[in-house]
Protein backbone atom coordinates (compact mmCIF):
# COMPACT_ATOMS: atom_id res chain seq x y z
CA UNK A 1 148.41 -220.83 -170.78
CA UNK A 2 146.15 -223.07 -168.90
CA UNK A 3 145.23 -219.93 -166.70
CA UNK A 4 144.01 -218.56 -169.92
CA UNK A 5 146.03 -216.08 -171.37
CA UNK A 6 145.17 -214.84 -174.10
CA UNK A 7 149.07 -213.99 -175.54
CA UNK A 8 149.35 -217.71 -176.68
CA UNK A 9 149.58 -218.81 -180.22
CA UNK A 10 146.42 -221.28 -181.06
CA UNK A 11 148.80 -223.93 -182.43
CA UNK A 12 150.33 -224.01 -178.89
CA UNK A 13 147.64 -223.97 -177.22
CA UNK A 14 146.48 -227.06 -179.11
CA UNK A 15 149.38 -229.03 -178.41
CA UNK A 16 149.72 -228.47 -174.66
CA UNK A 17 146.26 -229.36 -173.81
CA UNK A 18 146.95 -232.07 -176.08
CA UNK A 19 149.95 -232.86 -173.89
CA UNK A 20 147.83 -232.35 -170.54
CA UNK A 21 144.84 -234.98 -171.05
CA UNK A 22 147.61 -237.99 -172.33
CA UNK A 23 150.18 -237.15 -169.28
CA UNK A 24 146.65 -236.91 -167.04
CA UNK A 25 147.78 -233.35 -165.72
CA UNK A 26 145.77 -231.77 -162.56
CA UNK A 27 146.87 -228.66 -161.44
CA UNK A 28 148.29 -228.04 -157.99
CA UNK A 29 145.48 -225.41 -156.59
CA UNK A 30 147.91 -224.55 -153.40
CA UNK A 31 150.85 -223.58 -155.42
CA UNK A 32 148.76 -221.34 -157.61
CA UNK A 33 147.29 -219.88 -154.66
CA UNK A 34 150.29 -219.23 -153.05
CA UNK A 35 151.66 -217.47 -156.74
CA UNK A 36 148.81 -215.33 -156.93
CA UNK A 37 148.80 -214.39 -153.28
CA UNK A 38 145.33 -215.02 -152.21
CA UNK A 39 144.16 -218.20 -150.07
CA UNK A 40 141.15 -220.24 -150.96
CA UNK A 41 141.25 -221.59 -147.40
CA UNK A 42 138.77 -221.18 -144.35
CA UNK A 43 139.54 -222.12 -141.06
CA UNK A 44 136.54 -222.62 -138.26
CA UNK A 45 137.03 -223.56 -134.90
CA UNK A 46 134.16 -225.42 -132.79
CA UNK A 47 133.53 -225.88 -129.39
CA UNK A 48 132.64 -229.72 -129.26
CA UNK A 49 132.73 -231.71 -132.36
CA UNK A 50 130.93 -234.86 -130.78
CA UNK A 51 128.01 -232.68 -130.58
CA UNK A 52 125.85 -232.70 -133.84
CA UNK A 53 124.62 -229.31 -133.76
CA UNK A 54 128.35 -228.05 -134.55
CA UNK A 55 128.70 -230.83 -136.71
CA UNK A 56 125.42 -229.48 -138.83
CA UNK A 57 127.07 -226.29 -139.07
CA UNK A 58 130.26 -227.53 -140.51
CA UNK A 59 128.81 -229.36 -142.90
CA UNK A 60 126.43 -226.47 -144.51
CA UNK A 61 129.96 -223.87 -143.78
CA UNK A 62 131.79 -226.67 -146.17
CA UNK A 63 128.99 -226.84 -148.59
CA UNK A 64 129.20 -223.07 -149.09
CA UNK A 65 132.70 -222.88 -149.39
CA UNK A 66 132.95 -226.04 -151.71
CA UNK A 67 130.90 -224.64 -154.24
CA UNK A 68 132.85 -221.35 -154.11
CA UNK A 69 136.64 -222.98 -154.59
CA UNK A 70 137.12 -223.12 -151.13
CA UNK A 71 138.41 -225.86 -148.72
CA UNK A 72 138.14 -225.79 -144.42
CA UNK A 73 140.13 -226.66 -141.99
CA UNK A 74 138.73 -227.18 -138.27
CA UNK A 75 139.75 -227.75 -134.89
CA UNK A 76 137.75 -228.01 -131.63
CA UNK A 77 138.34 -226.42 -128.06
CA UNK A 78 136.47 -228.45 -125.78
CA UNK A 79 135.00 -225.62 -124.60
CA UNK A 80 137.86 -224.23 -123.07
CA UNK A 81 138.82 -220.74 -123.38
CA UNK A 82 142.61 -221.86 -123.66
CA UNK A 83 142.22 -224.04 -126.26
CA UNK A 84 140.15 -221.02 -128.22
CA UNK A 85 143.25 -219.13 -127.94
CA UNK A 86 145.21 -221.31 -128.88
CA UNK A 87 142.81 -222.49 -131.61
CA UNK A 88 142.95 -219.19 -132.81
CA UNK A 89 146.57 -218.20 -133.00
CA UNK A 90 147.21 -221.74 -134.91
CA UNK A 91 144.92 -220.58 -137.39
CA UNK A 92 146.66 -217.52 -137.83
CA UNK A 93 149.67 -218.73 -138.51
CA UNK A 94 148.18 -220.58 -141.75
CA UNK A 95 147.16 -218.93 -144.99
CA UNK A 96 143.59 -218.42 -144.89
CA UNK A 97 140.99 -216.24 -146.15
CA UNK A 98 139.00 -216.52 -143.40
CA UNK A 99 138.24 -217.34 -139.87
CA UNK A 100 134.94 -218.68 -138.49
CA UNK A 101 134.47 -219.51 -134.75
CA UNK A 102 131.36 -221.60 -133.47
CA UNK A 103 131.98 -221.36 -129.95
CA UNK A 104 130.36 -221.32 -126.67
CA UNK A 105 133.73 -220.12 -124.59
CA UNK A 106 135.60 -216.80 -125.21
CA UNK A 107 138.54 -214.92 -124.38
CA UNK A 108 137.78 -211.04 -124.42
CA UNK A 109 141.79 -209.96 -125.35
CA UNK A 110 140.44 -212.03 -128.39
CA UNK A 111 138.99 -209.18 -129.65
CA UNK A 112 141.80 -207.10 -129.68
CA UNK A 113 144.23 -209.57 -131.14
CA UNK A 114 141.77 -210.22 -134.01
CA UNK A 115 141.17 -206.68 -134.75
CA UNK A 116 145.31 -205.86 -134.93
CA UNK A 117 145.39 -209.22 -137.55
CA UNK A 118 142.86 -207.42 -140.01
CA UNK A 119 141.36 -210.86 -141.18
CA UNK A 120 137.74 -211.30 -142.12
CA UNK A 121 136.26 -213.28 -138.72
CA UNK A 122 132.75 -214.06 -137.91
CA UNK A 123 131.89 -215.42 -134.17
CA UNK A 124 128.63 -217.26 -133.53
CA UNK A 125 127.10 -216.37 -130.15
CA UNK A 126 129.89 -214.75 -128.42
CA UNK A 127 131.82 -212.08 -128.89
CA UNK A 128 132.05 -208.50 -129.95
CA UNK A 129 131.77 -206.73 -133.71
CA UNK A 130 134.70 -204.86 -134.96
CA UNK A 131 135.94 -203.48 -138.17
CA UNK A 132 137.09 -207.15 -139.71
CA UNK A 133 134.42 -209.32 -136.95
CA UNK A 134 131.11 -210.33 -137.72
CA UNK A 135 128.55 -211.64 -135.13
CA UNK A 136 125.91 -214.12 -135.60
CA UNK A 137 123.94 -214.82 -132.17
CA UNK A 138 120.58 -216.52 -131.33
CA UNK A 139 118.07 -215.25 -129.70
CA UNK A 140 118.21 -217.71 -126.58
CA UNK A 141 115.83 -215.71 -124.12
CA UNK A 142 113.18 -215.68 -125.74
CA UNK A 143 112.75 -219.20 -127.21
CA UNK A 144 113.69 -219.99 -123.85
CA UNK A 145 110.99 -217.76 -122.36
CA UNK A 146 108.13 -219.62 -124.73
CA UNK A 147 109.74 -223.24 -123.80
CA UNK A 148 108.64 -222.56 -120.52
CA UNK A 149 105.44 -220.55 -120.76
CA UNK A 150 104.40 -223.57 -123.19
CA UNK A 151 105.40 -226.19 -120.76
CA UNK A 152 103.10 -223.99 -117.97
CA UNK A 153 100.10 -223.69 -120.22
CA UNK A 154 100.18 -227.53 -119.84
CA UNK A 155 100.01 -227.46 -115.93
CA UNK A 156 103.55 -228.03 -115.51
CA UNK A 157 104.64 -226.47 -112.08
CA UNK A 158 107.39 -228.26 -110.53
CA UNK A 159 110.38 -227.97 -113.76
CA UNK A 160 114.21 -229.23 -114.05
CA UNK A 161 116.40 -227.44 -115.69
CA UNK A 162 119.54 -229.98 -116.87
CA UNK A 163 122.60 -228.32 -118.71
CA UNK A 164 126.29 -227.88 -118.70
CA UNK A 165 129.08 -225.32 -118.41
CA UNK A 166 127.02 -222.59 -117.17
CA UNK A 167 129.49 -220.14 -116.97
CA UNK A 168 129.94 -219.91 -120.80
CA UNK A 169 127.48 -216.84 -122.14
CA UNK A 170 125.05 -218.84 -124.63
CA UNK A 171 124.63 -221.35 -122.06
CA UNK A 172 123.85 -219.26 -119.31
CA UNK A 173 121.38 -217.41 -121.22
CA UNK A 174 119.31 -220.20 -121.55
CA UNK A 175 119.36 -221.13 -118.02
CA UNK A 176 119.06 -217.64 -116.38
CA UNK A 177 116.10 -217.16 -118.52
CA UNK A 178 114.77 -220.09 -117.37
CA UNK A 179 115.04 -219.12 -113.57
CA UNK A 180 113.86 -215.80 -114.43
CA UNK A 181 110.51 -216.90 -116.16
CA UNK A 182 110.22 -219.75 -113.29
CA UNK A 183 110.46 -216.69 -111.18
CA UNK A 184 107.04 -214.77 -112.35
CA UNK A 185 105.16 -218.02 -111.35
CA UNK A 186 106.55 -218.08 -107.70
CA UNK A 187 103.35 -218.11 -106.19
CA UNK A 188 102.34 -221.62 -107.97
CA UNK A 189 105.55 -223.03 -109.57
CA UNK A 190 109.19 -224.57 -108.59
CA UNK A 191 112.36 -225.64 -109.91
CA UNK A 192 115.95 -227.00 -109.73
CA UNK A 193 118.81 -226.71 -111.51
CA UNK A 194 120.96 -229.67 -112.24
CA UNK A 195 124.34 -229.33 -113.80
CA UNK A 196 126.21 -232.25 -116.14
CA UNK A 197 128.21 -232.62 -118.82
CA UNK A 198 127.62 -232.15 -122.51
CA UNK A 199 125.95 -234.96 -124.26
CA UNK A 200 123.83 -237.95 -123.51
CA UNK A 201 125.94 -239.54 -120.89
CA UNK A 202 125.41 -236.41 -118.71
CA UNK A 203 122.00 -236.12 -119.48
CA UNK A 204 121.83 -239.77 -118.07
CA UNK A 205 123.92 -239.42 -115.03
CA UNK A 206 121.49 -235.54 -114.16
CA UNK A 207 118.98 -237.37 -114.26
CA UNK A 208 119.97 -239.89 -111.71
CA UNK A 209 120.90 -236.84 -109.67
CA UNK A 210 117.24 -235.36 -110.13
CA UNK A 211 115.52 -239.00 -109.20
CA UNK A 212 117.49 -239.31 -106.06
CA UNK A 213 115.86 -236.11 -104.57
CA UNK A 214 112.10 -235.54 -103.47
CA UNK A 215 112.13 -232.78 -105.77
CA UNK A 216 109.16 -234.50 -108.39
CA UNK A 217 109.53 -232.67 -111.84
CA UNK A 218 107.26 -232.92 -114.17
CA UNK A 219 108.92 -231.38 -116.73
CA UNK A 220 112.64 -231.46 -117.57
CA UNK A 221 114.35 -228.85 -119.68
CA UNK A 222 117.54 -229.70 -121.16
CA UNK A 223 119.88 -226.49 -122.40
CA UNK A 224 120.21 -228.74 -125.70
CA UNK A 225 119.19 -231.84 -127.45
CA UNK A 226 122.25 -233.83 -127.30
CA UNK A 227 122.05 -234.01 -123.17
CA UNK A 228 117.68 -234.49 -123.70
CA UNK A 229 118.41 -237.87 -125.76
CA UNK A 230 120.07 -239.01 -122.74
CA UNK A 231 117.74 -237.59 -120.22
CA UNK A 232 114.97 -239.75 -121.93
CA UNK A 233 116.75 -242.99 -122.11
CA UNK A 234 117.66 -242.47 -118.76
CA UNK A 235 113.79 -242.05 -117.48
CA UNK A 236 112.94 -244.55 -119.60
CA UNK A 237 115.34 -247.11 -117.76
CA UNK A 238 114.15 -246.02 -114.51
CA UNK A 239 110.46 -247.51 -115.93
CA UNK A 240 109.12 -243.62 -115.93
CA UNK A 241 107.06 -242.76 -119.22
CA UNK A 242 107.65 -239.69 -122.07
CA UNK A 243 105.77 -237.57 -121.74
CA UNK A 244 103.15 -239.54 -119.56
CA UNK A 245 105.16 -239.28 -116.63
CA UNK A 246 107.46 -236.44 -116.99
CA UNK A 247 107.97 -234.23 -120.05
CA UNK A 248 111.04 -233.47 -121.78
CA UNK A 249 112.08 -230.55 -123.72
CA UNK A 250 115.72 -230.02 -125.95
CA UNK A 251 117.00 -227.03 -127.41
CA UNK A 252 118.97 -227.07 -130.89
CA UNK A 253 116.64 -229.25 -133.08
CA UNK A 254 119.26 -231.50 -134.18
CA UNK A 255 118.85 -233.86 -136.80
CA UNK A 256 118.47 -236.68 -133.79
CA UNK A 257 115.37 -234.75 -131.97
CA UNK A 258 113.29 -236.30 -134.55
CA UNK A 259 113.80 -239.94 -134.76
CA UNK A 260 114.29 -240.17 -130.93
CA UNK A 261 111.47 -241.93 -129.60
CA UNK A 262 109.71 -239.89 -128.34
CA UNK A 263 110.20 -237.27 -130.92
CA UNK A 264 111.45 -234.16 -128.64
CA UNK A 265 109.96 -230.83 -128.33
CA UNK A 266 113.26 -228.79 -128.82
CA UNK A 267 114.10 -225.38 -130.11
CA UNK A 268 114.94 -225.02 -133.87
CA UNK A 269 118.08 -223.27 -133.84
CA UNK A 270 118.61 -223.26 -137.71
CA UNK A 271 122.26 -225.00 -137.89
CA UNK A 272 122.38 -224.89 -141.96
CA UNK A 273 121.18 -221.29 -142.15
CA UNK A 274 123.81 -220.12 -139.35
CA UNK A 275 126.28 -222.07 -141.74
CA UNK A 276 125.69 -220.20 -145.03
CA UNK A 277 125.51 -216.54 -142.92
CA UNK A 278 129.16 -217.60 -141.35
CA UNK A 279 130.75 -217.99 -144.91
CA UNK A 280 128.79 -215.41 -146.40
CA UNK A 281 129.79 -213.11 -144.00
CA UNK A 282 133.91 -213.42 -144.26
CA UNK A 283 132.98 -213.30 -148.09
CA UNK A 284 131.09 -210.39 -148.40
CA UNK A 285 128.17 -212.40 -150.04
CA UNK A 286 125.39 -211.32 -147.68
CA UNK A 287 124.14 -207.55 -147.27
CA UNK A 288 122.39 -208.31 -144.23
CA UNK A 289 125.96 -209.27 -142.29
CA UNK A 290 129.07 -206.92 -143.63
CA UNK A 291 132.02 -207.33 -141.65
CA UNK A 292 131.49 -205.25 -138.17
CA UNK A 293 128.00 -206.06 -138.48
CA UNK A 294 125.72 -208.42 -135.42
CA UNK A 295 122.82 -210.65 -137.44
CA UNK A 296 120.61 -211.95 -134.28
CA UNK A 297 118.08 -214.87 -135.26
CA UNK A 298 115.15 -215.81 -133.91
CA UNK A 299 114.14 -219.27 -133.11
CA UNK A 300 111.20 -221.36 -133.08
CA UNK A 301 109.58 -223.50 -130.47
CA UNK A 302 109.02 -226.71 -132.26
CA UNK A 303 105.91 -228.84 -129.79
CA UNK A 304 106.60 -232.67 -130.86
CA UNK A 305 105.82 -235.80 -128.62
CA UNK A 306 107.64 -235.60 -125.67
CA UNK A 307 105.75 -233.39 -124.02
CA UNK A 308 102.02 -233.52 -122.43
CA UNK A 309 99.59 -232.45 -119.38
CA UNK A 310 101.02 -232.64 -116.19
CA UNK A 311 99.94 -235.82 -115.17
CA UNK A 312 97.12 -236.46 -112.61
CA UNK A 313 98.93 -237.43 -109.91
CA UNK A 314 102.13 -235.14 -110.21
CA UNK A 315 103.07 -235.32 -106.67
CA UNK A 316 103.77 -239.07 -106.76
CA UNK A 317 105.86 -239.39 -110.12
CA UNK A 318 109.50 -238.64 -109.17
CA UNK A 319 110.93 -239.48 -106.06
């Protein structure tokens, strides 16, 4: 009766709802869920949870799925391709209506596995489309591309590149697109590649690596905004001035980017958009991403205050 049937006598109903608001009755949405055989729960898996742009798009996935009747569960991998698997096959094993992976890492006999399961599954950035997997991916090359071409327009020729776990495919976009655009200006321009760990700790400790060498960036480009916070407080300790001295660039746009002081020039990789297209997708609420579709997205070079003109006497700043 309190699902609404309609073969109950008025009277009755009366006196049960009567009987529900003075015993303070709530019903128990797993055990109807479990009756009616359908789940109103999501799993998502993330690579690093410390890092804010997964965080951001938890938070709009939960929104979405909140205001639908839906609850998430989450687990991380530390971007290890292990831990994805074995992410994945926990998730399995619970009643869900849905799987969404934000990950950097992958397995490939993922693919298969996922397919033989038949549950709706969207990956962000890696992966492969199937008949039950989405794909969302971001266009990495060529905001990438324009992050360097911007920081060349501004006389930049000697550039850093800082970032971590290379191996893993949206990572190593970003820097092999960095070496290849460095590449075009060989005749004027050089660069080195630095590699830390995720976040601004290993921002910090790449940049110590960078000051101990003759190299003398100008610019520094960070794969994402989480290791740039720490690459500026880390200049900024060693009495060297943002962007004055030595630009700094981020990727991401976190929510962070902004307030840090400077505010970075990052890449606005839209974290609440990418949130809403993941739940959409394994709900069939979006046209533009049905399951065994690829959505890529394109995004935008966002110029704030940490970055400037090469300075005038380049040669002399690091080192």
């Amino acid at each position: 009766m309190l699902n609404d049937a309609s073969n109950v006598a008025e009277a009755t109903r009366r006196r049960v709802l009567r009987a529900v608001t003075e015993l303070k009755y709530h019903p128990n949405v797993h055990a109807r869920t479990l009756a009616r055989g359908r789940s109103r729960t999501m799993g998502m898996i993330v690579s690093n949870l410390e890092n804010p742009f997964f965080v951001d798009i938890f938070c709009s996935f939960e929104a979405a799925a909140a205001e639908r009747g839906y609850s998430v569960t989450v687990e991380q991998t530390g971007y290890q391709p292990a831990r994805l698997v074995a992410s994945v096959r926990a998730m399995l094993g619970r009643r869900l209506a849905g799987l969404a992976a934000i990950v950097s890492e992958m397995e490939p006999t993922l693919i298969e596995e996922l397919t033989a399961r038949g549950l709706p599954i969207v990956f962000f950035d890696v992966g492969r489309p199937a008949r039950n997997i989405s794909i969302v991916r971001v266009n990495y090359e060529v905001a990438m591309q324009r992050t360097i071409e911007y920081l060349y327009s501004l006389g930049h020729r000697r550039m850093a590149f800082i970032g971590h776990h290379a191996s893993l495919a949206p990572l190593e976009a970003r820097r092999r697109t960095f070496i290849a655009t460095m590449d075009r200006h060989t005749s004027d321009a050089a660069y080195t590649i630095i590699e830390s760990t995720d976040g601004p700790a290993g921002g910090r400790e790449a940049v110590r690596r960078l000051l101990a060498t003759d190299f003398g960036a100008t610019a520094i480009v960070c794969a994402n905004d989480f290791m740039a916070i720490g690459v500026m407080k880390e200049l900024r300790a060693r009495g060297l001035s943002v962007p004055l001295d030595v630009s700094v660039t981020g990727f991401d746009n976190i929510q962070l980017s902004e307030y840090a002081s400077p505010a970075l020039t990052t890449v606005d990789v839209p974290r609440t958009r990418i949130g809403q297209l993941c739940f959409n997708a394994l709900t069939g609420q979006d046209s533009r991403l049905d399951l065994g579709g690829t959505l890529t997205i394109d995004p935008e070079l966002l110029v704030r205050e940490s970055t400037g003109q090469v300075p005038r006497r380049a040669a002399s700043v690091v080192g």
